[in-house]
Protein backbone atom coordinates (compact mmCIF):
# COMPACT_ATOMS: atom_id res chain seq x y z
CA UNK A 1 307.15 129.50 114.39
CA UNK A 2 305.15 129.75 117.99
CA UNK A 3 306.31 132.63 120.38
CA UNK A 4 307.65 129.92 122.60
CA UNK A 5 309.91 128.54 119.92
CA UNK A 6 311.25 131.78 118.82
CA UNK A 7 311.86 133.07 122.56
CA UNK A 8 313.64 129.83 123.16
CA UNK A 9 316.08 130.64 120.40
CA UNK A 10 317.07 134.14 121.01
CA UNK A 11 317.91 132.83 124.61
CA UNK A 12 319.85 130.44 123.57
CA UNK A 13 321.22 132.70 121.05
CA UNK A 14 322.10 135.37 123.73
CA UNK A 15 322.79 132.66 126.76
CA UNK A 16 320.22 134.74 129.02
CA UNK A 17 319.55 133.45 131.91
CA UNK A 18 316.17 133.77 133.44
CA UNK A 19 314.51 134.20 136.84
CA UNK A 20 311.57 131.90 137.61
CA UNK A 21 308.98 134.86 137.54
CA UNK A 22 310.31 135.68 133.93
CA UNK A 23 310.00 131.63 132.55
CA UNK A 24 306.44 131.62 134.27
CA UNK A 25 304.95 134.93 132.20
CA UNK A 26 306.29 132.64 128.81
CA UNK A 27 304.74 129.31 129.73
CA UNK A 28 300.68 130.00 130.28
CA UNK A 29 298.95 128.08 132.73
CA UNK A 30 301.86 126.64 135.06
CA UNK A 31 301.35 127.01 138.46
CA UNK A 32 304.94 128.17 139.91
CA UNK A 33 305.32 124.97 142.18
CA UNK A 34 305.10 122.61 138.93
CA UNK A 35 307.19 125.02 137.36
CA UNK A 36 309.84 125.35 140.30
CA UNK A 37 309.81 121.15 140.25
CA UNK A 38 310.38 120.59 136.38
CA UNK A 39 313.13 123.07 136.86
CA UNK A 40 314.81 120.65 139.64
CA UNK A 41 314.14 117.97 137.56
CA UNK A 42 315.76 119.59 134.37
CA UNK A 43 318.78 120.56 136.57
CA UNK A 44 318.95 117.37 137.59
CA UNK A 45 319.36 116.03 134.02
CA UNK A 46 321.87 118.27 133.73
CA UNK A 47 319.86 120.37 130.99
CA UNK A 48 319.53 123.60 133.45
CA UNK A 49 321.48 125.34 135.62
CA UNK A 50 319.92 126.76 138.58
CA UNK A 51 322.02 129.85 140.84
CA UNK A 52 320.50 131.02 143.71
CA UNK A 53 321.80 134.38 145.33
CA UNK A 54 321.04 134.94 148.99
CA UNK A 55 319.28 138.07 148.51
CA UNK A 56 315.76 139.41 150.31
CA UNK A 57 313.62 138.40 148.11
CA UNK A 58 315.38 134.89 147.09
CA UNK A 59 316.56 135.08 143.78
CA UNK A 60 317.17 131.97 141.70
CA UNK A 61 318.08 132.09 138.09
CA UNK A 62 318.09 129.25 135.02
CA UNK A 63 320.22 128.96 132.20
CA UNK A 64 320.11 126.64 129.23
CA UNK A 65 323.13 123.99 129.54
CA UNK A 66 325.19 123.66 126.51
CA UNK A 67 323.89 119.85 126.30
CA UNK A 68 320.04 121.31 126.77
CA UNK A 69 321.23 124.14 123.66
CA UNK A 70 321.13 120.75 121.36
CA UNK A 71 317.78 120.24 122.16
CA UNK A 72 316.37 123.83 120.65
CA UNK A 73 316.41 122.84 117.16
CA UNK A 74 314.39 119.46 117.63
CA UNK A 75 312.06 121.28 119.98
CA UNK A 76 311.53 124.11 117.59
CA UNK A 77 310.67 121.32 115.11
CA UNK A 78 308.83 119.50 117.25
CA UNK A 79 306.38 122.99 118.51
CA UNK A 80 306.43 123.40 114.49
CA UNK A 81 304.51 120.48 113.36
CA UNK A 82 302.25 120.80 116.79
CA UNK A 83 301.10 124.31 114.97
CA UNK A 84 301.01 123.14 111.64
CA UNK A 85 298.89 119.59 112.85
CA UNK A 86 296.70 121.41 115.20
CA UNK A 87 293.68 121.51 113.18
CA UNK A 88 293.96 117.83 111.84
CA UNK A 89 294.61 116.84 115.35
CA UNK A 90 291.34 118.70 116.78
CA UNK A 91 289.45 117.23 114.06
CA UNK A 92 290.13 113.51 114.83
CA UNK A 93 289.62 114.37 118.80
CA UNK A 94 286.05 115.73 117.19
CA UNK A 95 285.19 113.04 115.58
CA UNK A 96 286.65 110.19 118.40
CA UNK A 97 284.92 111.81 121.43
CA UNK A 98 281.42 112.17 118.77
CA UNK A 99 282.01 108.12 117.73
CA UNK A 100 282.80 107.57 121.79
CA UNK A 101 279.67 109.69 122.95
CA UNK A 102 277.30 107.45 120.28
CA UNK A 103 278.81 104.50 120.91
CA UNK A 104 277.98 105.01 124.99
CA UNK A 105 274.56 106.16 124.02
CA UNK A 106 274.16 102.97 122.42
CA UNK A 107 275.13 101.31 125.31
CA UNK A 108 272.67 103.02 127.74
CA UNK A 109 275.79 104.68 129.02
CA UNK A 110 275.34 108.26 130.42
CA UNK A 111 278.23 110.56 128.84
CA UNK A 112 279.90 113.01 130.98
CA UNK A 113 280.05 116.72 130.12
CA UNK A 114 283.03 117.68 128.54
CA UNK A 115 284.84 121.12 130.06
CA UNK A 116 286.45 124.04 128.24
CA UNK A 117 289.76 122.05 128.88
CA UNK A 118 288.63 118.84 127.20
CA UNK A 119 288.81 117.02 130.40
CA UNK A 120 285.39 115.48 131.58
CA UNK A 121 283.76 117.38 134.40
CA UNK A 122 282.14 115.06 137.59
């Protein structure tokens, strides 16, 4: 089980509720304003609720809605097979973006550099 699975869980288990800062150190690479706007959206769905308390600093905390709580399980499952698939999965982006990179070659196309995130650099 991934670390993000089992920390969802034992929230849910213990109906924590969590500041921004905290849900940003478990979910690497979000920038805070992506972060802050999923959050809105998520509260909007009804899967989050969001308290803010007029302190200095601003402190706004999220908590798992009992509808959301239905969710772990399938998410769990779902962050499962990801980790289990992972290495299938890498090997048929391998061999696509090799069959892609001939294929262009072939057609006198230039191929751009892939980056260290997969995405093509300009």
């Amino acid at each position: 089980m991934s670390a993000l699975a089992t920390d969802a869980r034992a929230t849910h288990a213990a109906g924590v509720e969590r500041l921004l800062s905290e849900l940003q150190q478990h979910i690497p690479g979000i920038s805070q304003r992506m972060l802050s706007l999923t959050l809105k959206h998520l509260a909007r769905d009804g899967l989050v609720t969001r308290t803010s308390y007029p302190e200095v600093p601003p402190r706004v905390e999220y908590e798992l809605t009992p509808m959301a709580s239905t969710l772990i399980p399938h998410a769990v499952d779902l962050a499962n097979w990801a980790v289990e698939h992972n290495p299938e999965i890498d090997a048929f982006r391998a061999r696509h973006d090799d069959a892609a990179t001939v294929d262009d070659r072939a057609a006198g196309r230039r191929t751009p550099a892939a980056s260290p995130t997969g995405v093509p650099s300009t």
